[in-house]
PDB file of N, CA and C in Angstrom:
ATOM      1  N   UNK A   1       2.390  -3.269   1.900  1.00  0.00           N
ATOM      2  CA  UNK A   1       3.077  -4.232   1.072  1.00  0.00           C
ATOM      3  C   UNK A   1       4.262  -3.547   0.439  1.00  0.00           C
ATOM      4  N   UNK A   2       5.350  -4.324   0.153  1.00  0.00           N
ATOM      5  CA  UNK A   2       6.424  -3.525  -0.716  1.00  0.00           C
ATOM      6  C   UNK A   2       7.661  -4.755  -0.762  1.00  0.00           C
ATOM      7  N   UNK A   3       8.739  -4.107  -1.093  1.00  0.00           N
ATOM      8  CA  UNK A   3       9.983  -4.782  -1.480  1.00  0.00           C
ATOM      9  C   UNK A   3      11.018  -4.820  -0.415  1.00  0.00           C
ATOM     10  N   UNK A   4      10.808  -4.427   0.431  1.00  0.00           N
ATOM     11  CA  UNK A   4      12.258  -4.291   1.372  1.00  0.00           C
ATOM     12  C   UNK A   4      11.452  -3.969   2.822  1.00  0.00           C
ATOM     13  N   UNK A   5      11.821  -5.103   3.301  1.00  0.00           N
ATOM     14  CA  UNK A   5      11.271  -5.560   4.795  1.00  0.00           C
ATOM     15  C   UNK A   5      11.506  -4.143   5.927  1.00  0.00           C
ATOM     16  N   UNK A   6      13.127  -3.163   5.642  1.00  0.00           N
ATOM     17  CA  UNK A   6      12.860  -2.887   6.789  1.00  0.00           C
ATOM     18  C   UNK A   6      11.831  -1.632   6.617  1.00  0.00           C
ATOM     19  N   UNK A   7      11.914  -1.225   5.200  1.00  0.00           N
ATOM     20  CA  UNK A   7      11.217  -0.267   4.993  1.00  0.00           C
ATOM     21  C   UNK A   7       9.308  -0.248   5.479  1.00  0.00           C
ATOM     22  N   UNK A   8       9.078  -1.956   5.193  1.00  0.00           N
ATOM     23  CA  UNK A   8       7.667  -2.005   5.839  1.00  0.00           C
ATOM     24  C   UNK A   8       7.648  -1.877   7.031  1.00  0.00           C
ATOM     25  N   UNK A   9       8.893  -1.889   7.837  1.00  0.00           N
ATOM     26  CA  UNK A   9       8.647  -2.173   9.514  1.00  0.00           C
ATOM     27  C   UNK A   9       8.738  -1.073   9.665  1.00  0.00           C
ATOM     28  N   UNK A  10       9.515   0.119   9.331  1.00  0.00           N
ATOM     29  CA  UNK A  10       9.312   1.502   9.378  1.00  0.00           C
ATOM     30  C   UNK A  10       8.045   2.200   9.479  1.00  0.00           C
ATOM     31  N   UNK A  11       7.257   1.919   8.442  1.00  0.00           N
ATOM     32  CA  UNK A  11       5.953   2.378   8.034  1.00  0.00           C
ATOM     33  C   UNK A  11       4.859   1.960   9.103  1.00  0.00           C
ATOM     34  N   UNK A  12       5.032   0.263   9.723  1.00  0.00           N
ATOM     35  CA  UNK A  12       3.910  -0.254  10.668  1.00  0.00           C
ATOM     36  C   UNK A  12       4.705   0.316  11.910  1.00  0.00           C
ATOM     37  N   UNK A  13       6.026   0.689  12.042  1.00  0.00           N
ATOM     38  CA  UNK A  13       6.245   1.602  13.129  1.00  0.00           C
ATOM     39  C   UNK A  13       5.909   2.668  13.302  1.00  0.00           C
ATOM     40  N   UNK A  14       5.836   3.594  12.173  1.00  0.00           N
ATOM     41  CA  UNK A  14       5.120   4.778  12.340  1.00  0.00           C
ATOM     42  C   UNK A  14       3.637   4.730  12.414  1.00  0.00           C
ATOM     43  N   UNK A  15       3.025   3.950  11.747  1.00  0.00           N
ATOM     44  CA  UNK A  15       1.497   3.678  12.329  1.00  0.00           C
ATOM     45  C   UNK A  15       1.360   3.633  14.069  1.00  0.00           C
ATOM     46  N   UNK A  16       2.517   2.990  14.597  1.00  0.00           N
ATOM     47  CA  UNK A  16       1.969   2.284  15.963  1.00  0.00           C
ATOM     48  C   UNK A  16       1.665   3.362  16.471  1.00  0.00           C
ATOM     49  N   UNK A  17       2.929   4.398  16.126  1.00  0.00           N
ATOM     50  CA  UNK A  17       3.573   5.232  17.081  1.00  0.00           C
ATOM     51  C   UNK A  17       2.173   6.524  16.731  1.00  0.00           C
ATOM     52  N   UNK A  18       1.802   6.961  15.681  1.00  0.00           N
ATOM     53  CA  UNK A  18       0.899   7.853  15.576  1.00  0.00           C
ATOM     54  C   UNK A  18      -0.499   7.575  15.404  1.00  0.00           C
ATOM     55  N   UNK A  19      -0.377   6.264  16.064  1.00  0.00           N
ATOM     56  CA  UNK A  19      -2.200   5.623  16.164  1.00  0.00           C
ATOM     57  C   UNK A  19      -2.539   5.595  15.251  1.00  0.00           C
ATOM     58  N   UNK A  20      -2.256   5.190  13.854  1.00  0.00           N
ATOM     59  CA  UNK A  20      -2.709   5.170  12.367  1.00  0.00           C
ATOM     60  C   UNK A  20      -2.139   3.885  11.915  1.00  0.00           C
ATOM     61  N   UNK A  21      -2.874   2.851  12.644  1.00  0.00           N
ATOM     62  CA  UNK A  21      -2.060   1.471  12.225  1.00  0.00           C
ATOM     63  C   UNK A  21      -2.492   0.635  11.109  1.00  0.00           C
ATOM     64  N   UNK A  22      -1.386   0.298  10.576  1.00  0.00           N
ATOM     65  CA  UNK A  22      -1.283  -0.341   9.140  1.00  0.00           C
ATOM     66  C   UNK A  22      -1.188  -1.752   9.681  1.00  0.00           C
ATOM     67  N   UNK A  23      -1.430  -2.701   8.761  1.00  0.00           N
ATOM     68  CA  UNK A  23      -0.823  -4.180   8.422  1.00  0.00           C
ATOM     69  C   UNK A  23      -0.452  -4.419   7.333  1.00  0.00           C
ATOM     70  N   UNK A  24       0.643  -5.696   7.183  1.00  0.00           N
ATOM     71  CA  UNK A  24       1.685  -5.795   6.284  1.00  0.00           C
ATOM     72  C   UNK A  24       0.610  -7.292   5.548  1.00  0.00           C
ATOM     73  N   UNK A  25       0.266  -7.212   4.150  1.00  0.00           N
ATOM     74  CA  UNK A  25      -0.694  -8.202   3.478  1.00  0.00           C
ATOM     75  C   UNK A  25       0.470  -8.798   3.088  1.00  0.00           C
ATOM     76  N   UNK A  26       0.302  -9.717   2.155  1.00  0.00           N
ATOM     77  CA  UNK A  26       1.075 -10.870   1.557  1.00  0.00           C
ATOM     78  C   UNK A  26       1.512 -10.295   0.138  1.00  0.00           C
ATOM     79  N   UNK A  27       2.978 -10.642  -0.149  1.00  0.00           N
ATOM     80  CA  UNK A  27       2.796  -9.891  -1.592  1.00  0.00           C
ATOM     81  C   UNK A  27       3.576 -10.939  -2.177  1.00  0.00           C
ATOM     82  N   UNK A  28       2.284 -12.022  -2.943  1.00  0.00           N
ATOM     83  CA  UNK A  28       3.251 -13.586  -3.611  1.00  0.00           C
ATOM     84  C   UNK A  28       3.188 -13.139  -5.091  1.00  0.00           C
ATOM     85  N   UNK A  29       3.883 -14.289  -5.754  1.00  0.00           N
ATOM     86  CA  UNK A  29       3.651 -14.107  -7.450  1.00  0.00           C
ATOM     87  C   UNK A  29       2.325 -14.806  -7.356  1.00  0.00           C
ATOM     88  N   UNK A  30       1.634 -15.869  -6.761  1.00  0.00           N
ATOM     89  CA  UNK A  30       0.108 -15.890  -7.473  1.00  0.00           C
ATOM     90  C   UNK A  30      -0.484 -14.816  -7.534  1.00  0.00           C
ATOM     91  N   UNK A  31      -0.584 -13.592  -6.764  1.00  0.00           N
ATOM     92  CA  UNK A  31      -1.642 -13.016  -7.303  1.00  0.00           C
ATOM     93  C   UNK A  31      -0.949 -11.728  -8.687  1.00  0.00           C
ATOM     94  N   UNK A  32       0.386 -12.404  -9.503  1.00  0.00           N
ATOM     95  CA  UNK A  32       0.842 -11.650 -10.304  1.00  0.00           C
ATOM     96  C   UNK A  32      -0.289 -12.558 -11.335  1.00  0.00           C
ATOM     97  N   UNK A  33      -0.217 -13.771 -11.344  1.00  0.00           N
ATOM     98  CA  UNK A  33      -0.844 -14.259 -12.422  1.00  0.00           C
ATOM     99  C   UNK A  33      -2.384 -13.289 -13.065  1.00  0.00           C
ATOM    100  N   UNK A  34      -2.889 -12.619 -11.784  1.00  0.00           N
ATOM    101  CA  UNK A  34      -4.333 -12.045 -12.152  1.00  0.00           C
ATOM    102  C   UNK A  34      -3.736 -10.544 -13.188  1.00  0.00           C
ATOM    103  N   UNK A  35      -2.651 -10.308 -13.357  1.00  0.00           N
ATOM    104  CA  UNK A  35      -2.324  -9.075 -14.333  1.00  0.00           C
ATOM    105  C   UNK A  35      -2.253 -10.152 -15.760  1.00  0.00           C
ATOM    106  N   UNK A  36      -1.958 -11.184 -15.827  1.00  0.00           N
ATOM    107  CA  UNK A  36      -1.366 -11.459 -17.091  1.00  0.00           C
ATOM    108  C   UNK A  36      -2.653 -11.260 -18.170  1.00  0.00           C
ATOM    109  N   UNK A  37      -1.964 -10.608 -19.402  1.00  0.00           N
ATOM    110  CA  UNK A  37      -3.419  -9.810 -20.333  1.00  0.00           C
ATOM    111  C   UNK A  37      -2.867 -10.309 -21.458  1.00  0.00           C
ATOM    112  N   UNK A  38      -4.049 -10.832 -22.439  1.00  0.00           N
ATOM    113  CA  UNK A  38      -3.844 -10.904 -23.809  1.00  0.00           C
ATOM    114  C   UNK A  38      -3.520  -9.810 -24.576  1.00  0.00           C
ATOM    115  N   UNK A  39      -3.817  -8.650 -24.449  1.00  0.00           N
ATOM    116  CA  UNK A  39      -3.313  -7.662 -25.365  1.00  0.00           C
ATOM    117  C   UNK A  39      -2.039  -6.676 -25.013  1.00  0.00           C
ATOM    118  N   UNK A  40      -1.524  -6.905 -23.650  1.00  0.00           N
ATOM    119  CA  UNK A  40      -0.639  -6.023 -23.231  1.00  0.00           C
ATOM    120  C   UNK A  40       0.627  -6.827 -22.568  1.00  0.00           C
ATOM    121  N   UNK A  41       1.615  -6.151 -22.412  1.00  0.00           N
ATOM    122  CA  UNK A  41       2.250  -6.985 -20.940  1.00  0.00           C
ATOM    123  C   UNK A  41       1.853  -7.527 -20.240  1.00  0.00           C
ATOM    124  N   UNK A  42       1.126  -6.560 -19.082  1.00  0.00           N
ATOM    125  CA  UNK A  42       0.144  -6.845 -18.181  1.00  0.00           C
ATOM    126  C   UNK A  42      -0.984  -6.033 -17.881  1.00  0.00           C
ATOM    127  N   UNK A  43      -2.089  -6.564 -17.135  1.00  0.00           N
ATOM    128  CA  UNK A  43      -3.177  -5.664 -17.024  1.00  0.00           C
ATOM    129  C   UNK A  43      -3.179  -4.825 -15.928  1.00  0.00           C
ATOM    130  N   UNK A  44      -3.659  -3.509 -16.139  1.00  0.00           N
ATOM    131  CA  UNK A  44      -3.491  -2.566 -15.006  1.00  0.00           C
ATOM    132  C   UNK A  44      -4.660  -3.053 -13.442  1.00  0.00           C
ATOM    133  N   UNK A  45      -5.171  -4.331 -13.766  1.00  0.00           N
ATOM    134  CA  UNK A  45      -6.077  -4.424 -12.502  1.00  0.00           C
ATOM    135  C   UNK A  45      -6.247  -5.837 -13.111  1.00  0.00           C
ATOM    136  N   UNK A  46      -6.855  -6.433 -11.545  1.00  0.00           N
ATOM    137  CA  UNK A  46      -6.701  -8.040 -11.536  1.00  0.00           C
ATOM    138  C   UNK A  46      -8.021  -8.748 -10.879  1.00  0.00           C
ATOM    139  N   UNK A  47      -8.182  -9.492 -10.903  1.00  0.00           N
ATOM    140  CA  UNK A  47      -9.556 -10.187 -10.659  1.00  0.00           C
ATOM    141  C   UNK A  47     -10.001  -9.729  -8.790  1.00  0.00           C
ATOM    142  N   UNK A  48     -11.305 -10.010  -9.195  1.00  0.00           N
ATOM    143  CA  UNK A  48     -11.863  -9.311  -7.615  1.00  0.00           C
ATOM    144  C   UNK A  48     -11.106  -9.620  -6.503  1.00  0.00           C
ATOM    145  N   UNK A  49     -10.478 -11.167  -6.074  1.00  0.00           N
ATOM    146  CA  UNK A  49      -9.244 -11.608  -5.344  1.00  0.00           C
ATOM    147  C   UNK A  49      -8.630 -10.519  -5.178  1.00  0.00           C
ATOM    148  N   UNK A  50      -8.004 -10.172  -3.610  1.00  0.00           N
ATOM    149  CA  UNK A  50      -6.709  -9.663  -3.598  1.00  0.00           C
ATOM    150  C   UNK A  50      -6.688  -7.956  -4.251  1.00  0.00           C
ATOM    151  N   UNK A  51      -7.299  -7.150  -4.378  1.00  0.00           N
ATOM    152  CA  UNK A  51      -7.436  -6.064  -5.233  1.00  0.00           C
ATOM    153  C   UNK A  51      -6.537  -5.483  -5.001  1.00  0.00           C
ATOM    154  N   UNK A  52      -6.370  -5.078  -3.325  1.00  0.00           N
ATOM    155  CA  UNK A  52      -4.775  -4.112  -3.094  1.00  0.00           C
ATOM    156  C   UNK A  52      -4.013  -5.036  -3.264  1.00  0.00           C
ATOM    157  N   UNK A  53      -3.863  -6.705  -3.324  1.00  0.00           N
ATOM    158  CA  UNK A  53      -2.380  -6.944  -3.595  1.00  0.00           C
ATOM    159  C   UNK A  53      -1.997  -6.910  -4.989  1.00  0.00           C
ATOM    160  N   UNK A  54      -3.110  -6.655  -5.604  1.00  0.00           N
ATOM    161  CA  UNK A  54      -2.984  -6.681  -7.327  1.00  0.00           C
ATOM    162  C   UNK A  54      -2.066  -5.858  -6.990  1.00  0.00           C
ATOM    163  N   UNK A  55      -2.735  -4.523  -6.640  1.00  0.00           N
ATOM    164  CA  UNK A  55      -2.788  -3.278  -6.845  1.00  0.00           C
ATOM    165  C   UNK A  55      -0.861  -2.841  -6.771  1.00  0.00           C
ATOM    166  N   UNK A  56      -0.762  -3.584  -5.670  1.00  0.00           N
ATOM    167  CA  UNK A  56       0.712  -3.648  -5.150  1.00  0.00           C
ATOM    168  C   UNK A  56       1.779  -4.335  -6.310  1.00  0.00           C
ATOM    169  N   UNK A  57       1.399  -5.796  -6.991  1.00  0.00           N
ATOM    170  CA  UNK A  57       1.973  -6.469  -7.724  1.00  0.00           C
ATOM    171  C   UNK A  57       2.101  -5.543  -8.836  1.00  0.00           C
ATOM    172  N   UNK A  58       0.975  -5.057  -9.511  1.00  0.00           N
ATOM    173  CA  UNK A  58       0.950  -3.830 -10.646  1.00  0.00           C
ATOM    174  C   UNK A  58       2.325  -2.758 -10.420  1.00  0.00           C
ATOM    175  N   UNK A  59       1.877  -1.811  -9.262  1.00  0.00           N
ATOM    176  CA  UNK A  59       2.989  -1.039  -8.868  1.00  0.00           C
ATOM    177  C   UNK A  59       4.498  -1.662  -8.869  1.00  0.00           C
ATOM    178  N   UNK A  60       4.926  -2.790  -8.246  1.00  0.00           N
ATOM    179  CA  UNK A  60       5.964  -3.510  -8.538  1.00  0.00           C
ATOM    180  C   UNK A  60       6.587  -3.526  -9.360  1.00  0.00           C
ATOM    181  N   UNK A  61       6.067  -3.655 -10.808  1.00  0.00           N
ATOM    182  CA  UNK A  61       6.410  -3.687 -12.417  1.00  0.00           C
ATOM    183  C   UNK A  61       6.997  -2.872 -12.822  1.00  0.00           C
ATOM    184  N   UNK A  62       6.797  -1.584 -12.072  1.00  0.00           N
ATOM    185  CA  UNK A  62       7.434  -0.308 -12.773  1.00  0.00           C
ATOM    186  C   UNK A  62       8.675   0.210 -11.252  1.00  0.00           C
ATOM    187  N   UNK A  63       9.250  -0.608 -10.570  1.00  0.00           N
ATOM    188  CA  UNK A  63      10.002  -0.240  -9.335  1.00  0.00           C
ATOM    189  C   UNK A  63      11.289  -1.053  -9.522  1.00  0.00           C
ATOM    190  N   UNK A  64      11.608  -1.496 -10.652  1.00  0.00           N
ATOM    191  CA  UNK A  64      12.946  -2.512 -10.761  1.00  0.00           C
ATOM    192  C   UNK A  64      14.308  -1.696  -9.812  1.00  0.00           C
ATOM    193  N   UNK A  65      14.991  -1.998  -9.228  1.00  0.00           N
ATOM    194  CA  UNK A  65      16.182  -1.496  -8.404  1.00  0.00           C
ATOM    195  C   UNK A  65      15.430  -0.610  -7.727  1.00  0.00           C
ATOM    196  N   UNK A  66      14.405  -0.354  -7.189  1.00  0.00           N
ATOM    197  CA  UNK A  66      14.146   0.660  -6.392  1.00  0.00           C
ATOM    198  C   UNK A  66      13.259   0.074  -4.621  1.00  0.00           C
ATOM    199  N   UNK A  67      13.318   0.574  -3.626  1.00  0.00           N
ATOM    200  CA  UNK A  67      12.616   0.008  -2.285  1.00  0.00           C
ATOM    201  C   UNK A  67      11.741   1.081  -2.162  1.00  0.00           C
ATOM    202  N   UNK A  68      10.353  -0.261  -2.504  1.00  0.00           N
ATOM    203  CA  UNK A  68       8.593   0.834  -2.161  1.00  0.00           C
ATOM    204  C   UNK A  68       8.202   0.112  -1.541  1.00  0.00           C
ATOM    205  N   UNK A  69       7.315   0.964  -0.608  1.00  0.00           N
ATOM    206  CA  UNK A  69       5.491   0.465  -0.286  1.00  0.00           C
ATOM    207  C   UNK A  69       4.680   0.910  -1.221  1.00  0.00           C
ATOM    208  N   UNK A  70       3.488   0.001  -0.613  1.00  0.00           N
ATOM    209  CA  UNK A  70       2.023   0.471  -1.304  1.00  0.00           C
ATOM    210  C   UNK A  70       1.186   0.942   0.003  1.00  0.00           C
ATOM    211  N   UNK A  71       0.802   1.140   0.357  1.00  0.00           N
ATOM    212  CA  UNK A  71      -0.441   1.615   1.052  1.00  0.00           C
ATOM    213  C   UNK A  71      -1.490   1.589   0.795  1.00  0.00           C
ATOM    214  N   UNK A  72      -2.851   1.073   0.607  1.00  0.00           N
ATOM    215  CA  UNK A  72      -3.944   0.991   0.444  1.00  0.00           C
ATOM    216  C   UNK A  72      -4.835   1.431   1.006  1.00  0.00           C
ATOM    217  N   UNK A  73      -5.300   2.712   0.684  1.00  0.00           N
ATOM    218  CA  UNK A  73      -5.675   3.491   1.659  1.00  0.00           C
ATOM    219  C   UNK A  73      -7.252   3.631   1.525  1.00  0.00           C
ATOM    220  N   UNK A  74      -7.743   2.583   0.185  1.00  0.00           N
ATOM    221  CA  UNK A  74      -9.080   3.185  -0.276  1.00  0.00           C
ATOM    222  C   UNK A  74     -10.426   3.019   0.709  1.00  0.00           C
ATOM    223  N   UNK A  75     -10.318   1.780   1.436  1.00  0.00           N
ATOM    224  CA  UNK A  75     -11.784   0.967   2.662  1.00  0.00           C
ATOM    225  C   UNK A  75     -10.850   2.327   3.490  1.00  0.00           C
ATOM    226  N   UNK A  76      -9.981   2.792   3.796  1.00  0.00           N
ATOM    227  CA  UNK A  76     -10.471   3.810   5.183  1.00  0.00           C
ATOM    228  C   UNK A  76     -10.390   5.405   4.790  1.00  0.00           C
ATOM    229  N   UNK A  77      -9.798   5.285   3.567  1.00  0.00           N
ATOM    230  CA  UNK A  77     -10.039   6.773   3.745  1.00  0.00           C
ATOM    231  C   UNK A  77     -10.892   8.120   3.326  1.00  0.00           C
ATOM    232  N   UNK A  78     -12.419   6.801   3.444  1.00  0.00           N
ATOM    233  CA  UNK A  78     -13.702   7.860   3.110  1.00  0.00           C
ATOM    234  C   UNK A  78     -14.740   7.479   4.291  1.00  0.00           C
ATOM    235  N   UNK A  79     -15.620   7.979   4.716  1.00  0.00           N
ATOM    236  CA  UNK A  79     -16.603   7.862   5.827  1.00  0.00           C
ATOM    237  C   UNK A  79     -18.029   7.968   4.653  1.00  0.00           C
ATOM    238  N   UNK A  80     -18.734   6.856   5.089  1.00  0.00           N
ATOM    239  CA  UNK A  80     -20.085   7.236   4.557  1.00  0.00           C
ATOM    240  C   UNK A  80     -21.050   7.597   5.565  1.00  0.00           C
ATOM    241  N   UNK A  81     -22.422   7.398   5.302  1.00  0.00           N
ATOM    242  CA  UNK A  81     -23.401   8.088   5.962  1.00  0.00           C
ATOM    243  C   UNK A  81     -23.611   9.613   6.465  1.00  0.00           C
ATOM    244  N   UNK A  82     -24.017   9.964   7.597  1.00  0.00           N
ATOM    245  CA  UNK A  82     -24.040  10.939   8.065  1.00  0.00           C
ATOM    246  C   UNK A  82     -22.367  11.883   8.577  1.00  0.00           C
ATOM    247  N   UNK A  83     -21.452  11.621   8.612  1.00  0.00           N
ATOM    248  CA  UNK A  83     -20.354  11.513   9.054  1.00  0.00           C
ATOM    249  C   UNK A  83     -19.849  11.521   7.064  1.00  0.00           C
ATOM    250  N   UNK A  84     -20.459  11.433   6.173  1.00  0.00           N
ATOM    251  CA  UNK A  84     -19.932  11.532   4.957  1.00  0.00           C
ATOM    252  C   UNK A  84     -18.551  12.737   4.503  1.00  0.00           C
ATOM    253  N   UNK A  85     -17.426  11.967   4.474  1.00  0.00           N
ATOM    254  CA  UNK A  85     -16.448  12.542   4.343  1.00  0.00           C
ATOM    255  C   UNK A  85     -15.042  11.783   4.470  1.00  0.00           C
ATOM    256  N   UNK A  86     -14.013  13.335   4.186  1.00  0.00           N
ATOM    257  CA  UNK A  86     -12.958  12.325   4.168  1.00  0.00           C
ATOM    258  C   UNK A  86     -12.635  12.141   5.641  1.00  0.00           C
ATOM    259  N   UNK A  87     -11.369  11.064   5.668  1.00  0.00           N
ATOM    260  CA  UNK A  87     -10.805  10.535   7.268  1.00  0.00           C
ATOM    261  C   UNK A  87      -9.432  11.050   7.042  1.00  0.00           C
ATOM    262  N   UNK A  88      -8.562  11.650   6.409  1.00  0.00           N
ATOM    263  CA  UNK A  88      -7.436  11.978   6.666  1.00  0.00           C
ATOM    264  C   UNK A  88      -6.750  10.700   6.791  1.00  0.00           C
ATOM    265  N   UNK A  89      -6.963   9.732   6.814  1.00  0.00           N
ATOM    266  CA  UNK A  89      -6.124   8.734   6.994  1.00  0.00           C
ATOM    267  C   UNK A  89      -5.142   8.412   5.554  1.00  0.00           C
ATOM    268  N   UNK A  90      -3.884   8.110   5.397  1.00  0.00           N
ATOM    269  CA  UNK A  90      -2.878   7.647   6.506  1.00  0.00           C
ATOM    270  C   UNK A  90      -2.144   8.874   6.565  1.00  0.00           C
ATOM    271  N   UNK A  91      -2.847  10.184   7.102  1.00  0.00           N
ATOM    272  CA  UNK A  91      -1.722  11.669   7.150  1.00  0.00           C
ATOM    273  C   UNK A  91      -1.149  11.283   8.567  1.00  0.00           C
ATOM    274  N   UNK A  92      -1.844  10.850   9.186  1.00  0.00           N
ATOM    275  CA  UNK A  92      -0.671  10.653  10.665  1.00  0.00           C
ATOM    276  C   UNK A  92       0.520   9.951  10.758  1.00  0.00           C
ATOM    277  N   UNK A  93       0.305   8.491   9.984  1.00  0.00           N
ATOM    278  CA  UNK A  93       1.033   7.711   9.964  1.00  0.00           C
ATOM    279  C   UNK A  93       2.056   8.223   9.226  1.00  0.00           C
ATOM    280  N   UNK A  94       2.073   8.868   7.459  1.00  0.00           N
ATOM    281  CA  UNK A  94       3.058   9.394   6.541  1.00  0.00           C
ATOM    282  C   UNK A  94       3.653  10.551   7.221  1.00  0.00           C
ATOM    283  N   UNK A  95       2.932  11.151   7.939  1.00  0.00           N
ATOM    284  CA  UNK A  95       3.616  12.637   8.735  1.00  0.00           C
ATOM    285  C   UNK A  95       4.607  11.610  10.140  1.00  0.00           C
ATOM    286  N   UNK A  96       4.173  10.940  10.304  1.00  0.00           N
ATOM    287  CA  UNK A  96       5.561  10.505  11.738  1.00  0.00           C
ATOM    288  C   UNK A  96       6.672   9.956  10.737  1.00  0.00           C
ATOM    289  N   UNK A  97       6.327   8.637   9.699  1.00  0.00           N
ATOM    290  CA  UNK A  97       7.234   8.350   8.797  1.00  0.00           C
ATOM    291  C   UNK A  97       8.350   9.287   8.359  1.00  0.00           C
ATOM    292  N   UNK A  98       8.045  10.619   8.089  1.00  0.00           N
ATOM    293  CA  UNK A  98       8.685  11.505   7.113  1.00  0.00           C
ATOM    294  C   UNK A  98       9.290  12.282   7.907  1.00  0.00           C
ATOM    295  N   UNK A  99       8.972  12.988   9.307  1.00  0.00           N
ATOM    296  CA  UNK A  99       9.332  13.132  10.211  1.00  0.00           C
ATOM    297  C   UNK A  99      10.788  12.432  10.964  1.00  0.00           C
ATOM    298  N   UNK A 100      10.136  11.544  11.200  1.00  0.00           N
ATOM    299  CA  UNK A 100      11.267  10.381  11.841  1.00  0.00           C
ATOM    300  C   UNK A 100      12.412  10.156  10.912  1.00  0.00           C
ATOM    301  N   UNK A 101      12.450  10.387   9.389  1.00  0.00           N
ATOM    302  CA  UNK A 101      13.152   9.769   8.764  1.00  0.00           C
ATOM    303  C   UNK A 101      13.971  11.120   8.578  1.00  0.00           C
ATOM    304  N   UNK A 102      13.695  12.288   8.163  1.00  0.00           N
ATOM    305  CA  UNK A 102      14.282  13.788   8.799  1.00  0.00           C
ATOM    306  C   UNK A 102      15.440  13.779   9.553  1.00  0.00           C
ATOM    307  N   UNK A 103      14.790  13.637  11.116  1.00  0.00           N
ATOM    308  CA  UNK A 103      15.810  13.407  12.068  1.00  0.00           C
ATOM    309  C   UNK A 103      16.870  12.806  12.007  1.00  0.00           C
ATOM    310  N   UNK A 104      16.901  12.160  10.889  1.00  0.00           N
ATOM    311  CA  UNK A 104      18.122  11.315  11.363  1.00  0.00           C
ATOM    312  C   UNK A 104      19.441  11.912  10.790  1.00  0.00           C
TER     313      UNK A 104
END
């Protein structure tokens, strides 16, 4: 998720390309409404709905003039059971990103 389209196509390009594939979620103002807080600006986390797009809308708040992603990396980048550990995930995908963007 983020602010500037080509920058997400970058990122699901570097997924393709280093087998670490991402998808691009929805990033609307309804799910800004789940930050709005009685005691603050806004709340740092938002109803069970949508958690990474909260998560994304949150991050947003503090990016005025600037082009981000979010990445949500938390459902893949732990293994449970026997196999308990981390997955390295998204180091492939951020290593071609950063790479690729180098070269140029």
């Amino acid at each position: 998720m983020g602010n500037d389209p080509a920058l997400i196509r970058e990122l699901l390009e570097a997924g393709q390309r280093a087998d670490d594939r991402a998808w691009q979620l929805p990033l609307t103002e309804e799910y800004a409404e789940q930050l709005k807080s009685n005691f603050a600006d806004f709340a740092n986390i938002g109803g069970r709905d949508g958690g990474a797009i909260t998560a994304a809308t949150f991050l947003g708040k503090f990016t005025q003039g600037l082009k981000w992603a979010h990445l949500d990396i938390a459902g893949t980048a732990y293994q449970g059971g026997a196999a308990k550990g981390s997955t390295g995930r998204p180091t492939p995908l951020i290593a071609d990103f950063l790479l690729k963007r180098a070269a140029r």
